[in-house]
Protein backbone atom coordinates (compact mmCIF):
# COMPACT_ATOMS: atom_id res chain seq x y z
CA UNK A 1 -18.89 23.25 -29.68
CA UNK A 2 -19.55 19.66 -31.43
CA UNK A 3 -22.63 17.85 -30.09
CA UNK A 4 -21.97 14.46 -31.60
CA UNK A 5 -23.18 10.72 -30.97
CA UNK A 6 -21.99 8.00 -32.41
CA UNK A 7 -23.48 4.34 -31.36
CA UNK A 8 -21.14 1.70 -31.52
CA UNK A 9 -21.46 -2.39 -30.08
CA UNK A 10 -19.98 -2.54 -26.90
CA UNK A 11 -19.06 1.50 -26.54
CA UNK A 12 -21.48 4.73 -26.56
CA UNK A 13 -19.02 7.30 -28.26
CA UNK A 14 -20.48 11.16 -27.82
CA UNK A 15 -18.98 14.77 -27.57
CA UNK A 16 -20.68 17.30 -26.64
CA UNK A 17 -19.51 20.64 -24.55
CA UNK A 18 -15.51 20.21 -24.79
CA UNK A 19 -15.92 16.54 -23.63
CA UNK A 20 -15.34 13.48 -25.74
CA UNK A 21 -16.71 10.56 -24.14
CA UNK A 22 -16.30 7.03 -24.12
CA UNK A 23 -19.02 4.51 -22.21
CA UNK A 24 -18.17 0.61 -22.51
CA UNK A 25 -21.48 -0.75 -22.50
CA UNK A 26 -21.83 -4.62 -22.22
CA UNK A 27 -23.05 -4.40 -18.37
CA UNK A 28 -23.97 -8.22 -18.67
CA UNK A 29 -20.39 -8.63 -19.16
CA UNK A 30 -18.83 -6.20 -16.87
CA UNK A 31 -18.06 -4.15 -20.16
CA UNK A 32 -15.57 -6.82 -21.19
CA UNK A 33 -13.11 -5.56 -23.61
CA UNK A 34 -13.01 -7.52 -27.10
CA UNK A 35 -11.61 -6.64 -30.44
CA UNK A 36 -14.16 -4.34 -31.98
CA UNK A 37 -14.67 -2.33 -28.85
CA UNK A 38 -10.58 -2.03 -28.71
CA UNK A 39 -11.22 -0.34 -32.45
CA UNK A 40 -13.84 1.62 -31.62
CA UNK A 41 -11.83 3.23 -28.83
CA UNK A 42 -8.76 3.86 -30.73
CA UNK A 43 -11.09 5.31 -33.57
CA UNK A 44 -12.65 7.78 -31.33
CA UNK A 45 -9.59 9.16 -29.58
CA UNK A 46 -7.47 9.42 -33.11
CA UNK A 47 -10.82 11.56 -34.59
CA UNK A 48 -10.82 13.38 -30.93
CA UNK A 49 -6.38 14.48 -31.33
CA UNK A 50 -6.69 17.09 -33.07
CA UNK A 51 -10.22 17.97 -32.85
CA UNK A 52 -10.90 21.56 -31.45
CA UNK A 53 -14.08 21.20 -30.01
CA UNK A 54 -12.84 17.84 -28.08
CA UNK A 55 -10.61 19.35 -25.00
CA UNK A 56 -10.87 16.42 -22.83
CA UNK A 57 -12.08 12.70 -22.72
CA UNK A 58 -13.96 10.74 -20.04
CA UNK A 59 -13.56 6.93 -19.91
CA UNK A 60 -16.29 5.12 -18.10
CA UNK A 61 -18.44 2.14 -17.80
CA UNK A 62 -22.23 1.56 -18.56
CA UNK A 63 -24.23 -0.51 -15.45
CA UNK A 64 -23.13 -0.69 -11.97
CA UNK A 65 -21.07 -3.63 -11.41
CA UNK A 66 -18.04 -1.80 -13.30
CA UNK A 67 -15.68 -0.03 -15.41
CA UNK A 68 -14.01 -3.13 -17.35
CA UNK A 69 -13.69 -6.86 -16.18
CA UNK A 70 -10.83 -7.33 -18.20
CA UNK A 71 -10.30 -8.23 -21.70
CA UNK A 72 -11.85 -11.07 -24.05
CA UNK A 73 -9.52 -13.59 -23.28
CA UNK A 74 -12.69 -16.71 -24.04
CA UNK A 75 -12.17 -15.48 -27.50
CA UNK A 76 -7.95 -15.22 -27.38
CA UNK A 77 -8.22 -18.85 -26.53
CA UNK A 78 -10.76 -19.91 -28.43
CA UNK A 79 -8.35 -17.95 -31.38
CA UNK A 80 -5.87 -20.50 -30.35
CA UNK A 81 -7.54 -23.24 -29.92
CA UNK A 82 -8.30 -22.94 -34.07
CA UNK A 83 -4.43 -22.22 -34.60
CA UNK A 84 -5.11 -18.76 -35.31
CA UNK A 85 -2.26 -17.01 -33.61
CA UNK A 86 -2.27 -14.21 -36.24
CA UNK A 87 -5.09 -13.30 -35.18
CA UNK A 88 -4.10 -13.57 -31.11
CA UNK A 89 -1.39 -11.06 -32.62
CA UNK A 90 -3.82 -8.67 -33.77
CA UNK A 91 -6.15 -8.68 -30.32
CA UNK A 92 -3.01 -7.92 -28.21
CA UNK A 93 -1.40 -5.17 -30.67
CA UNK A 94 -4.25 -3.42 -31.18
CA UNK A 95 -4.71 -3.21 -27.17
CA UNK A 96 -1.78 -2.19 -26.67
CA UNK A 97 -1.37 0.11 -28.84
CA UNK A 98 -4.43 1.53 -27.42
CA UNK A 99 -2.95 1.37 -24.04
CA UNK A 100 -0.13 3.44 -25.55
CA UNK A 101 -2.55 6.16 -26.99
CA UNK A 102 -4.24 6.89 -23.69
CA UNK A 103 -0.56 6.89 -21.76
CA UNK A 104 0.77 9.87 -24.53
CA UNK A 105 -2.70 11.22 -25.04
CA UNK A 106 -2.33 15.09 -25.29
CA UNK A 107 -5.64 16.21 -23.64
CA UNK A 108 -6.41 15.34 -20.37
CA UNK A 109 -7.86 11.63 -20.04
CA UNK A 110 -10.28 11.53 -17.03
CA UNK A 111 -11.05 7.50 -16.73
CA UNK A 112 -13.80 6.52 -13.86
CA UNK A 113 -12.75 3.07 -12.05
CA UNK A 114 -15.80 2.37 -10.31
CA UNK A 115 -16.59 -0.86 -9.39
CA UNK A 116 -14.81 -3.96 -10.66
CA UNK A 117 -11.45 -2.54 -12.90
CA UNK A 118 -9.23 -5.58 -13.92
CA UNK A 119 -6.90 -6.96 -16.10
CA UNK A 120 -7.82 -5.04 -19.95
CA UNK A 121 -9.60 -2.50 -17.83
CA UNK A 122 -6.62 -1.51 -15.57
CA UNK A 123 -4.85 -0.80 -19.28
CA UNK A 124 -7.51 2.01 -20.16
CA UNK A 125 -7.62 3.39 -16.76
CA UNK A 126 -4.41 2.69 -15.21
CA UNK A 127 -2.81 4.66 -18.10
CA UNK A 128 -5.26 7.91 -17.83
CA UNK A 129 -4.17 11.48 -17.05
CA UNK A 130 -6.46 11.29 -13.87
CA UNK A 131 -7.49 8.20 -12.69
CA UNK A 132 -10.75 8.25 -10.46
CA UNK A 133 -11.69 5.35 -7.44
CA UNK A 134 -15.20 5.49 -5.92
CA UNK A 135 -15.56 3.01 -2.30
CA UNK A 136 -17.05 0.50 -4.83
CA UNK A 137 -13.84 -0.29 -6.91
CA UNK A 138 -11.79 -3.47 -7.05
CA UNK A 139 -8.85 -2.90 -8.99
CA UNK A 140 -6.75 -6.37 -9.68
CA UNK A 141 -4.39 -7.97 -12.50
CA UNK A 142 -5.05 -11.44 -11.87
CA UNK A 143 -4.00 -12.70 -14.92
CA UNK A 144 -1.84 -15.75 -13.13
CA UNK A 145 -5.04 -16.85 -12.32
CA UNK A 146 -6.09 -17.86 -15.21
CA UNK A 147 -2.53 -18.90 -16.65
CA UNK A 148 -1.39 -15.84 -18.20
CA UNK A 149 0.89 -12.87 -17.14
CA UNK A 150 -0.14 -9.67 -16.23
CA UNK A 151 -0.37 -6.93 -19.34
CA UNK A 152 -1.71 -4.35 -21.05
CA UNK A 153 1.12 -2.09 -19.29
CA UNK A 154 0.12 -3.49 -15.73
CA UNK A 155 3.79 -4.71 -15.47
CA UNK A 156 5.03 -0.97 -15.64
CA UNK A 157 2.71 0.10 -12.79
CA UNK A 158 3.24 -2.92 -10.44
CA UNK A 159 6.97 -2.24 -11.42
CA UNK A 160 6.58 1.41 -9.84
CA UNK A 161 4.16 0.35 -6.73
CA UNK A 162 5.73 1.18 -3.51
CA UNK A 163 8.28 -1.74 -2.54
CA UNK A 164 7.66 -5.21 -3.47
CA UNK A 165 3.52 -4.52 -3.93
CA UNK A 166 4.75 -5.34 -7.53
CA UNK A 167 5.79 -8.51 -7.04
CA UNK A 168 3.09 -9.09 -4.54
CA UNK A 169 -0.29 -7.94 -6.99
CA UNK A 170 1.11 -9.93 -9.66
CA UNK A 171 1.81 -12.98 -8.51
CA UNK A 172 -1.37 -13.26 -6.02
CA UNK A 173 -3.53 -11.33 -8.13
CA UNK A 174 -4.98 -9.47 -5.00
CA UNK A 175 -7.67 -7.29 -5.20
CA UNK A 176 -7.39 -3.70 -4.11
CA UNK A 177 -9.74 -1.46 -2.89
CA UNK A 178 -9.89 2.42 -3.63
CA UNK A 179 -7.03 3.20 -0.51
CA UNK A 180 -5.13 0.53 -1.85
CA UNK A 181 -5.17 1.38 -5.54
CA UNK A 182 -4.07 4.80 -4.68
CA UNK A 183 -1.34 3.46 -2.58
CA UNK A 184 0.54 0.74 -5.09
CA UNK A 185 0.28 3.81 -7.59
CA UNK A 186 -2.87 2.53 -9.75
CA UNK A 187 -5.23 5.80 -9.17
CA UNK A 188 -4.82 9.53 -8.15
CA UNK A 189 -8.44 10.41 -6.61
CA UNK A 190 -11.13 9.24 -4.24
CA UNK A 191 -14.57 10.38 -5.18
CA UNK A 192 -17.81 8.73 -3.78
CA UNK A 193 -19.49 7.41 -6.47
CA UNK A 194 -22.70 9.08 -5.61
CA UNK A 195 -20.49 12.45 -6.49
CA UNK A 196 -19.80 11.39 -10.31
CA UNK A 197 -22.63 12.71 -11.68
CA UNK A 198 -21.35 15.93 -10.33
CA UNK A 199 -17.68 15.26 -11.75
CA UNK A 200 -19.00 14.20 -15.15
CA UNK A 201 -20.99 17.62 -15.46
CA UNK A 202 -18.00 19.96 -13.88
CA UNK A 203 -15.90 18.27 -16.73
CA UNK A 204 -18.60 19.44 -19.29
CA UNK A 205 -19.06 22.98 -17.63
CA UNK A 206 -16.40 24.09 -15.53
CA UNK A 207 -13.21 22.88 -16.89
CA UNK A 208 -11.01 24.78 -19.06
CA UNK A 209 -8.49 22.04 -21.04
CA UNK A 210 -5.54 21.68 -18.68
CA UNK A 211 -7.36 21.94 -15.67
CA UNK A 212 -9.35 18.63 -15.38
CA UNK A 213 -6.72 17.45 -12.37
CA UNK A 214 -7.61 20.33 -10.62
CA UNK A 215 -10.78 20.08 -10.85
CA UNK A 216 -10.99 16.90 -9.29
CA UNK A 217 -9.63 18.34 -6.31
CA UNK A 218 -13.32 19.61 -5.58
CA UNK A 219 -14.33 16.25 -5.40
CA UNK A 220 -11.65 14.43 -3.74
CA UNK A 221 -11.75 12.49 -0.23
CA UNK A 222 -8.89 11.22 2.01
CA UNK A 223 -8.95 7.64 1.97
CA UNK A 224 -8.33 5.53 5.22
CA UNK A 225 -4.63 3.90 5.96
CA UNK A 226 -4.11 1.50 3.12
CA UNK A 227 -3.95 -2.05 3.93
CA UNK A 228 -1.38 -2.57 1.52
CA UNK A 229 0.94 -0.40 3.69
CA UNK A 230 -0.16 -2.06 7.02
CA UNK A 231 0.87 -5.10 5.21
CA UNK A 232 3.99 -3.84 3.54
CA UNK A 233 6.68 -5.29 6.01
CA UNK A 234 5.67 -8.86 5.40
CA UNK A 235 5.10 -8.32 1.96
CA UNK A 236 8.76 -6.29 0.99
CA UNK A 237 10.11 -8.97 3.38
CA UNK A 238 8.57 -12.33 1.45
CA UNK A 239 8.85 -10.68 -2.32
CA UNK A 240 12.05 -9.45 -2.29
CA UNK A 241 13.37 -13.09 -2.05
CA UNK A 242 15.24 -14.10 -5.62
CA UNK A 243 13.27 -16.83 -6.87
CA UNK A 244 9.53 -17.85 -6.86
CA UNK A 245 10.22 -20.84 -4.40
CA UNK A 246 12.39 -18.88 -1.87
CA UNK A 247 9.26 -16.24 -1.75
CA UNK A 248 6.67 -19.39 -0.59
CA UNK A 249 9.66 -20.17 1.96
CA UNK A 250 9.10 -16.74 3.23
CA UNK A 251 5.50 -16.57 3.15
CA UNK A 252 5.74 -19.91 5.23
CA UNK A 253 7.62 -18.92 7.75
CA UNK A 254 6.19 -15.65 9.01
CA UNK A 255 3.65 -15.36 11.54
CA UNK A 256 0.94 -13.42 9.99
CA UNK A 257 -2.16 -15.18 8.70
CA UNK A 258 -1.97 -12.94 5.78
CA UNK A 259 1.33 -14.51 4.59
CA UNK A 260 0.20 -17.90 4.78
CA UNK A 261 -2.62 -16.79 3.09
CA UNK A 262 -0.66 -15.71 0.06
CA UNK A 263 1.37 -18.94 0.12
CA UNK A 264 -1.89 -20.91 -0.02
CA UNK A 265 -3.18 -18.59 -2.97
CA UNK A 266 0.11 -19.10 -4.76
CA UNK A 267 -0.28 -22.57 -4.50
CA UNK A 268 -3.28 -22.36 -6.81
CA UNK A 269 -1.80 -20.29 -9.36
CA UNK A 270 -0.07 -21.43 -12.74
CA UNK A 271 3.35 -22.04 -11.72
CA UNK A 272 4.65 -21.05 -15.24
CA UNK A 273 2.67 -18.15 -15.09
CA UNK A 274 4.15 -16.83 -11.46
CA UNK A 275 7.70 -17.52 -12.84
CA UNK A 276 6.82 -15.72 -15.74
CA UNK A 277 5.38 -12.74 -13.95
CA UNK A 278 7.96 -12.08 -11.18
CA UNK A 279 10.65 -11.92 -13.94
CA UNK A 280 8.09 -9.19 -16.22
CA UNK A 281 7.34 -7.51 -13.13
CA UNK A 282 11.50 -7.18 -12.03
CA UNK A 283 12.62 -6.49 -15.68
CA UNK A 284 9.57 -3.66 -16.40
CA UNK A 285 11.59 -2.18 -13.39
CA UNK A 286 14.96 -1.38 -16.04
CA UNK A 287 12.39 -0.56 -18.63
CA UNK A 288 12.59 3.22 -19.97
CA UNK A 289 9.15 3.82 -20.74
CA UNK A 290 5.62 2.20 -21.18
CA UNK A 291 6.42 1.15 -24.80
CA UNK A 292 9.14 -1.20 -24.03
CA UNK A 293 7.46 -2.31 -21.17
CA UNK A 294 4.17 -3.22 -23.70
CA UNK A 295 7.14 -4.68 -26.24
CA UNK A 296 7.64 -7.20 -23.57
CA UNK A 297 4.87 -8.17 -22.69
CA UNK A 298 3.59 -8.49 -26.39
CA UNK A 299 6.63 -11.47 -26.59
CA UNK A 300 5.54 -12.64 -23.21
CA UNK A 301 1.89 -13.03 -24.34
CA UNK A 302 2.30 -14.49 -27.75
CA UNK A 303 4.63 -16.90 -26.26
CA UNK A 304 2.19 -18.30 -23.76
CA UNK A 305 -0.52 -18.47 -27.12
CA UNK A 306 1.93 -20.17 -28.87
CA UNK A 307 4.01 -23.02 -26.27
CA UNK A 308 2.07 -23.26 -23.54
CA UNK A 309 -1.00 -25.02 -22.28
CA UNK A 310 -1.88 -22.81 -18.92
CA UNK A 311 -3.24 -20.48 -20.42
CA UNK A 312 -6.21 -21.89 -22.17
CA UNK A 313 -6.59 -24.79 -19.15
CA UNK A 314 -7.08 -21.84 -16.64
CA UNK A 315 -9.37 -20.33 -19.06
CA UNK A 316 -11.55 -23.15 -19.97
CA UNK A 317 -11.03 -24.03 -15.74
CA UNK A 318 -11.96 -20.37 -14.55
CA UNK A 319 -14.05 -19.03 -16.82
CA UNK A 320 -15.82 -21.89 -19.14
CA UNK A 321 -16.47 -25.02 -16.95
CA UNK A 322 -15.93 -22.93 -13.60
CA UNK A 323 -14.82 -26.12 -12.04
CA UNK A 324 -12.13 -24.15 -10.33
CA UNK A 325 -9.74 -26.86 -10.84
CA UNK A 326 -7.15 -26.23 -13.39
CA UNK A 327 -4.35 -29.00 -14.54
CA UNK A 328 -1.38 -26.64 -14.94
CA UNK A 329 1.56 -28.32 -16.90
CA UNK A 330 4.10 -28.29 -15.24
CA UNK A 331 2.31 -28.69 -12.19
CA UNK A 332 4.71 -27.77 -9.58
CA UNK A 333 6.71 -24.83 -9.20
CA UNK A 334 9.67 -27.09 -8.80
CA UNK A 335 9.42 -28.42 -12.00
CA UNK A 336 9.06 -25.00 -14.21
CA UNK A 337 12.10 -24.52 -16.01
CA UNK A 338 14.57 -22.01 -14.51
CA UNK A 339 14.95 -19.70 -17.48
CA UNK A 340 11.01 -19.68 -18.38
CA UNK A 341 10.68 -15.80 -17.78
CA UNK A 342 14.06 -15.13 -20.04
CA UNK A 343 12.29 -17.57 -22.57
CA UNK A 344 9.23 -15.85 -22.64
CA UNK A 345 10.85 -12.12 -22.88
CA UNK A 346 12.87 -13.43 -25.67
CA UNK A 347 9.88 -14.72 -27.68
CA UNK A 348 9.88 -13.10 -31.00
CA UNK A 349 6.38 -13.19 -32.27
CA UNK A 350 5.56 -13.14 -36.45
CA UNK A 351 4.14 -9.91 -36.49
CA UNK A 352 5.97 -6.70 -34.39
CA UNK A 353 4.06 -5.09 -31.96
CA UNK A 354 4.32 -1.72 -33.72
């Protein structure tokens, strides 16, 4: 067996004992995903293919706060804030395509989602052959937040959550917990996170290549009733509605806080961006496969870099000033033109995806 190290910025890349594995390690920054560490990735798992002594991988964060706050999006706008969209184009494919390699990996991808897994993060470990929660994880895509449409393949898995969760996660960007994630689809196993250690070296001793699924099964707890199930009646009920507008109608009018709730979190969102997400989201669900699902969403992202202002407003209002108050353009739902998702699907960007 191999018994190699490689030290990379932003990802500790080692094999040792049948197990490739892959640590993102910028703790400071909730091992934030940017360009180099997308490379680095994508470098290791094409060396790992067809590498003998590699018979599984392990995806997993360095520090305790989590796996992967999401990806570099400061940079994607400060990209196109210079007018370089080619190089927007480049970030995106080369996630993607990432995103793709884990999804038709053929070993066993074990990815750890402890602790705070969103946006970029959900694309390595949402994606994995066996996808791990701990009680510390907060899975989310809550890219409408910050202008932007969910990605990185989260359209595909919101598009196969349990009724209208789909709809729901992506337009509110709500935060799940481990019962939750395992609910709407986005993980397969409970493990306390105190147990990991434990996983990590049953991975390196015990498990023969096929059998890292089964495996977890020695680690794996029940978790409580979902709340996204409690919750499902009001939420199939409210996001099931057509249009964007009819949805707040519903949300309005029934009589659990939680509804209103959502309304008033909707009312803070991008309302281009919650158009443009409840059409991805309903579209992924007539999508054949992962690929065209990332296809789309490649046209939907380079056509927010390119036309619209949301995007880096919700940045610069989120994330750079952290004022929390972000002048989306249009500003009311109302006012966002009818066919923006069909505009943004149809966006065809300079450079393919693939």
């Amino acid at each position: 067996m191999s018994n190699h190290v490689d030290g990379h910025e932003g990802v500790r890349i080692r094999s040792a004992r049948g197990l490739g594995r892959l640590t993102l390690d910028r703790p400071r920054a909730i091992n934030a995903l940017d360009r180099a560490m997308v490379g680095a990735l994508t470098d290791a798992l094409d060396r790992w293919r067809d590498d003998p002594d590699v018979e599984r991988v392990l995806i997993d964060g360095a520090g305790e706060r989590g796996l992967c706050a999401g990806g570099d999006v400061r940079g994607v706008v400060q990209l196109i804030a210079a007018g370089r969209l080619e190089q927007v184009a480049d970030f995106f494919r080369a996630e993607y395509a990432l995103n793709a390699l884990i999804a038709g990996y053929p070993k066993p991808i074990v990815a750890f989602a402890d602790g705070v897994t969103m946006g970029g993060g959900i694309g390595l470990a949402g994606h994995a052959s066996v996808r791990v929660v701990t009680e510390r994880s907060r899975l989310a895509m809550p890219e409408t937040r910050i202008g932007m449409s969910p990605d990185v393949g989260g359209t595909r898995l919101l598009a196969r959550a349990p009724g209208r969760l789909g709809e729901y996660l992506a337009l509110t960007g709500a935060t799940m917990d481990a019962a939750d994630a395992i609910h709407a689809g986005f993980a397969d196993h409970l493990v306390p996170s105190e147990r990991l250690p434990d996983v990590l070296d049953a991975l390196e001793t015990r498990a023969d290549p096929a059998g890292a699924a089964e495996l977890m099964m020695l680690f794996d707890e029940t978790p409580d009733e979902a709340a996204l199930a409690r919750a499902r009646p009001w939420i199939d009920d409210c996001f099931s509605a057509p249009t964007l507008a009819q949805i707040i109608e519903r949300l309005r009018a029934r009589p659990e806080p939680q509804a209103g709730a959502a309304a008033d979190e909707l009312a803070l969102m991008s309302p281009t961006a919650l158009a443009v997400a409840l059409d991805a989201v309903r579209s992924a669900r007539r999508l054949p496969h992962l690929r065209a699902v990332l296809e789309q969403e490649y046209a939907i992202m380079m056509w927010f870099a390119a036309t619209q202002p949301d995007l880096p407003e919700g940045v610069r209002a989120l994330l750079v000033d952290k004022d929390r108050s972000p002048r989306w353009n249009p500003p009311r739902i109302g006012d966002v033109a009818s066919d923006a998702g069909a505009q943004a699907m149809a966006f065809v960007p300079a450079l393919p995806l693939w």
